[in-house]
Protein backbone atom coordinates (compact mmCIF):
# COMPACT_ATOMS: atom_id res chain seq x y z
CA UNK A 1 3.55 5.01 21.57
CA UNK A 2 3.35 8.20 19.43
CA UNK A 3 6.96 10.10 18.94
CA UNK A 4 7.48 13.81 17.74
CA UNK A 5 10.82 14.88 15.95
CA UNK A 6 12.48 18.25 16.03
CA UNK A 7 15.17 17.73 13.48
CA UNK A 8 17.94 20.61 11.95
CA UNK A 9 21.12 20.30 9.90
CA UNK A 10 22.88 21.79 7.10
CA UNK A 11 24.41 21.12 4.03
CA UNK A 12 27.20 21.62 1.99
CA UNK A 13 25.19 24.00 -0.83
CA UNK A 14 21.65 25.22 -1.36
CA UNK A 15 18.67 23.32 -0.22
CA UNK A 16 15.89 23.85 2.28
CA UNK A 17 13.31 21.37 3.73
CA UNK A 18 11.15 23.65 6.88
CA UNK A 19 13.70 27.06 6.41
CA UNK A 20 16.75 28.42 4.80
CA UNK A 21 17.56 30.06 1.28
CA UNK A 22 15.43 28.76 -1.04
CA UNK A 23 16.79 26.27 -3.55
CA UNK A 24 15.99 22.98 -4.56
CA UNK A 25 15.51 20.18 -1.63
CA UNK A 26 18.56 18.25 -1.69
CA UNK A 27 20.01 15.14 0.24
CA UNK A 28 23.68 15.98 0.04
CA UNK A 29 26.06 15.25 3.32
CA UNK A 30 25.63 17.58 5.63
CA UNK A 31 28.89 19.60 6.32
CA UNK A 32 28.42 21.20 9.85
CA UNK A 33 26.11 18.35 11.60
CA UNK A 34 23.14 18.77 13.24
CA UNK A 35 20.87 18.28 16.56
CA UNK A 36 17.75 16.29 17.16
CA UNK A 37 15.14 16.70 20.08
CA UNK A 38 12.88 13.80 20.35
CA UNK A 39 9.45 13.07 22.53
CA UNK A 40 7.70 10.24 22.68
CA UNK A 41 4.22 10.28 23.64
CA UNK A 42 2.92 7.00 25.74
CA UNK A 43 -0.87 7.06 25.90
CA UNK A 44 -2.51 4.46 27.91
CA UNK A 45 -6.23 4.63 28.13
CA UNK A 46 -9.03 3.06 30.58
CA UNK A 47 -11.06 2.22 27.13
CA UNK A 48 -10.86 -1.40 25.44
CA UNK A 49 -10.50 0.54 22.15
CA UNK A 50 -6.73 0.96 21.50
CA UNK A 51 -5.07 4.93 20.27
CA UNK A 52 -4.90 3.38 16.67
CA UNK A 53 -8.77 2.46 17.22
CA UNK A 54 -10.18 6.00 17.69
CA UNK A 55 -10.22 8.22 15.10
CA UNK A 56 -9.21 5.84 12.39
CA UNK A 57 -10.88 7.96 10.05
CA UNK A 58 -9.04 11.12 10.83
CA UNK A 59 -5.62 9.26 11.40
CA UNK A 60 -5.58 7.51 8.00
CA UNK A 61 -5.93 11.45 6.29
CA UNK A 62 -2.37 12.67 7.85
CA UNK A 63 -0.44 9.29 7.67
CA UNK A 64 2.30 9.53 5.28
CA UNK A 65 1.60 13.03 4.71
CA UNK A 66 4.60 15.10 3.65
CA UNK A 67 4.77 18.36 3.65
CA UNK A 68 7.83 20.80 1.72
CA UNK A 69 8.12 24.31 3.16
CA UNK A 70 10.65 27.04 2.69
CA UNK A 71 11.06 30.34 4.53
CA UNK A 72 12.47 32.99 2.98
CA UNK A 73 15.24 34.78 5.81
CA UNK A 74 15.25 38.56 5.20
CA UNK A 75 18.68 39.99 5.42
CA UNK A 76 20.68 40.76 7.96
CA UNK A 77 22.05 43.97 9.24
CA UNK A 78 25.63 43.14 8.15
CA UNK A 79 24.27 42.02 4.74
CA UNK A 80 22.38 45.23 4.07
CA UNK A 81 25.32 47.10 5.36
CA UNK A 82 27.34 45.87 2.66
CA UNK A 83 24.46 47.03 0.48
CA UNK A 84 23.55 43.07 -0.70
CA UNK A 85 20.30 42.55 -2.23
CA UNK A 86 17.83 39.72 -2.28
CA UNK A 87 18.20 37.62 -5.04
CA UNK A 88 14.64 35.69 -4.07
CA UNK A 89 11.28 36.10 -3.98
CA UNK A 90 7.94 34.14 -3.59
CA UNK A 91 4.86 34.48 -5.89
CA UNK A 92 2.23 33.88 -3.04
CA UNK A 93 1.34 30.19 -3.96
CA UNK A 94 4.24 28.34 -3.60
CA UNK A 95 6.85 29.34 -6.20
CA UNK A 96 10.41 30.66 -5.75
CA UNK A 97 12.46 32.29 -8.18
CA UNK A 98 15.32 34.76 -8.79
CA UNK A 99 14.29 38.81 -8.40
CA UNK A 100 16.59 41.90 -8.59
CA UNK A 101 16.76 45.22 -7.08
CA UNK A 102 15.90 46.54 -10.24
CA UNK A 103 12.94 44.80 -10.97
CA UNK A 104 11.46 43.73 -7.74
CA UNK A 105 8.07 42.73 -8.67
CA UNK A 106 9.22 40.42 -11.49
CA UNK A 107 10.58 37.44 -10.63
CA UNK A 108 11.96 33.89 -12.65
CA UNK A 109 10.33 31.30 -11.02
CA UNK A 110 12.64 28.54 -10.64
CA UNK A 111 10.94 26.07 -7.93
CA UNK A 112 7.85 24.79 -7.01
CA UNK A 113 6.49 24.17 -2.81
CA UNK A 114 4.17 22.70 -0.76
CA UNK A 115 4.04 26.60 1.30
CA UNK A 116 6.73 29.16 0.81
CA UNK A 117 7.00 31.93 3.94
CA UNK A 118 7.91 35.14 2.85
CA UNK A 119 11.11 36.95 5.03
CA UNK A 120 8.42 38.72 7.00
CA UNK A 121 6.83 35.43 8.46
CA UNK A 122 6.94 35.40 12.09
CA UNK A 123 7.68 31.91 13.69
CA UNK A 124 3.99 31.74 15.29
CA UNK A 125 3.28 31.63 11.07
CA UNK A 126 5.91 29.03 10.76
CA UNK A 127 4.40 26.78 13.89
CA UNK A 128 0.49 27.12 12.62
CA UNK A 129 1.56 25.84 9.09
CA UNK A 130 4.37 23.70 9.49
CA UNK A 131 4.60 22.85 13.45
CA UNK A 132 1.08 22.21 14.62
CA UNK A 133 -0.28 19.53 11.84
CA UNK A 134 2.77 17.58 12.77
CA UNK A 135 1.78 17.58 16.61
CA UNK A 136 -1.92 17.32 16.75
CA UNK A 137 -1.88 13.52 15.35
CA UNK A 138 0.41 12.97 18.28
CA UNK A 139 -1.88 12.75 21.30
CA UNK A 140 -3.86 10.01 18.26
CA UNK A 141 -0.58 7.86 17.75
CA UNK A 142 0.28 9.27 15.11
CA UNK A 143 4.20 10.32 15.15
CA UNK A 144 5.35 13.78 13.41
CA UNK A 145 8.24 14.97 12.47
CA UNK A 146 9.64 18.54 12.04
CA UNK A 147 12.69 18.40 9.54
CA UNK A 148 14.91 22.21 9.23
CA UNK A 149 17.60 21.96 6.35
CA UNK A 150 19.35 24.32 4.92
CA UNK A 151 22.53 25.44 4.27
CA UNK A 152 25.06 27.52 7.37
CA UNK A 153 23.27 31.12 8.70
CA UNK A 154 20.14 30.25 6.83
CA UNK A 155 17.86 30.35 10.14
CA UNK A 156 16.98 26.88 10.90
CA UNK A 157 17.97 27.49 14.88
CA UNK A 158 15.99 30.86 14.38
CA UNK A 159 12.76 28.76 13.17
CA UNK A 160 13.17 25.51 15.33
CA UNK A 161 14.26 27.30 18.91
CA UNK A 162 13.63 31.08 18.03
CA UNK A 163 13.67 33.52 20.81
CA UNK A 164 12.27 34.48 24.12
CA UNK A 165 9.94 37.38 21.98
CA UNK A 166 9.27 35.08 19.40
CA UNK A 167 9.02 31.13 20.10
CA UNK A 168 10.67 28.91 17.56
CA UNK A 169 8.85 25.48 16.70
CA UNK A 170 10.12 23.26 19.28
CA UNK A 171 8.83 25.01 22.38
CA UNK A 172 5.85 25.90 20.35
CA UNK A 173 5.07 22.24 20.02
CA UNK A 174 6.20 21.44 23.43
CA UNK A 175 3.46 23.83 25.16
CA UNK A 176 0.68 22.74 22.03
CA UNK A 177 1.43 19.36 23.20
CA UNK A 178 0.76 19.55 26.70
CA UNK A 179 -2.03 21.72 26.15
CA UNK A 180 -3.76 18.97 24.20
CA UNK A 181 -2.72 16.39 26.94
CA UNK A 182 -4.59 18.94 29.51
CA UNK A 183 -7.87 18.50 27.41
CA UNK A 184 -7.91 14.68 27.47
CA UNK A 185 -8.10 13.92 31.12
CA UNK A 186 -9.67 10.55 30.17
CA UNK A 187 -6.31 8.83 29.37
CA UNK A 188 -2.91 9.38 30.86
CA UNK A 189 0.42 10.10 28.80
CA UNK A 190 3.85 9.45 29.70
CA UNK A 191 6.00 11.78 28.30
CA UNK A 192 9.77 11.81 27.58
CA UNK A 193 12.29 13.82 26.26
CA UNK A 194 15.72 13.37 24.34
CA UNK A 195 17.99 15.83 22.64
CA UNK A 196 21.10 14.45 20.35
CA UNK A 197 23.42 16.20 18.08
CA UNK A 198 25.40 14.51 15.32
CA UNK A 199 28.11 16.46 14.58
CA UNK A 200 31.55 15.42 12.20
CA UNK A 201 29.92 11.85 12.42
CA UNK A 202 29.89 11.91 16.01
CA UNK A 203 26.48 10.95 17.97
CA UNK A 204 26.26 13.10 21.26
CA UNK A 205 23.71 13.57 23.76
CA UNK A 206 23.05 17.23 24.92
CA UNK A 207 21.17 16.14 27.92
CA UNK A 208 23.91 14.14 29.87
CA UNK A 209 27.58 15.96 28.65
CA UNK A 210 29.06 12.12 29.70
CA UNK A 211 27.45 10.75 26.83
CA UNK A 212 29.59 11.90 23.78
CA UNK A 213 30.70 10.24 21.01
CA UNK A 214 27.92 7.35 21.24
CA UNK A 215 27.94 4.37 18.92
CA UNK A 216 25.54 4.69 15.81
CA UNK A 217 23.06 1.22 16.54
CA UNK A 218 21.32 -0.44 14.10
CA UNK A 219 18.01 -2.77 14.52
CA UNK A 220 17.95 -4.78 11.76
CA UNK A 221 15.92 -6.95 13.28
CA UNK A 222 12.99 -3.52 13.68
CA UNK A 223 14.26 -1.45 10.63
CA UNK A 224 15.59 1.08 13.39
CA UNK A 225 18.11 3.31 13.74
């Protein structure tokens, strides 16, 4: 079994893993919470060779492979109302630093990135870079994870969900995934779904509103949460 993660939450000052202002990846408590949407990918084949078997060339290049993103958001109506002005900027090759309105096109380079996404990056730009290497190992059994941090109003619901016009990264990866299971009619998949929010501690899932306030469980016994 192969799983894919959809994972956002926020902190209590500056950081960003897949979105939000750019700053320094932290692991600082998260202040506001934040929602998970799992699937888990079953594939059971008619070949004697096993998921892990095939490919093992191809699987070993994207296990363990990490990737650290930030998007840039651009500023909002009520922001430029105010007459605010962006305070950073991206080089082109993965550095982020401070800028100024009154020198734009220098900028202090503060941070380093795997990929930096500029405030006019579409979400179809965030899915090919960050979304799609995540889910093509899938189908393999390879799991993937999509992680959004970043502090409140920074976009990550924006990225990961996005809009009817504009596709965030979950339903992106939802309609990738099925498309690859369409192009594989030699094995069949099982495919399931789960959504959970941990909010102020609390564990609930946002697929069956009877299921609040679950019990945190711990497998010692498998290392799993």
């Amino acid at each position: 079994m192969a799983s894919m993660n959809f994972k956002s939450g926020s902190q209590l000052s500056g950081g960003s893993y897949s979105n939000g202002n750019s700053s320094r990846p932290s692991s600082r408590n998260a202040n506001r919470g934040g929602e998970e949407a799992g699937i888990a990918v079953v594939k059971r084949s008619d070949s004697s060779r096993s998921a892990m078997d095939t490919g093992a060339s191809e699987l070993k290049q994207v296990r363990n492979n990490i990737k650290v993103a930030v998007r840039l958001r651009p500023l909002s109506d009520k922001e430029r109302g105010r007459g605010d002005n962006a305070v950073w900027a991206t080089d082109g090759s993965g550095g982020v630093g401070l800028t100024s309105a009154h020198a734009p096109d220098i900028i202090n380079i503060k941070y380093a990135y795997d990929l930096v996404l500029n405030t006019t990056a579409s979400n179809a730009q965030v899915f090919e870079h960050v979304g799609r290497p995540a889910v093509a190992p899938v189908v393999q059994g390879v799991s993937g994870t999509v992680f959004a941090y970043g502090v409140t109003s920074s976009g990550k619901t924006h990225t990961m969900m996005g809009t009817p016009a504009d596709p965030g990264v979950v339903p992106r990866a939802i309609a990738v995934l099925f498309e690859m299971i369409s192009h594989t009619p030699d094995r069949v998949f099982t495919v399931t779904c789960s959504m959970m929010e941990i909010y102020c501690e609390m564990l609930n899932d946002l697929l069956d509103p009877s299921k609040l306030n679950l019990d945190v469980q711990v497998w010692l016994a498998r290392a799993r949460m």
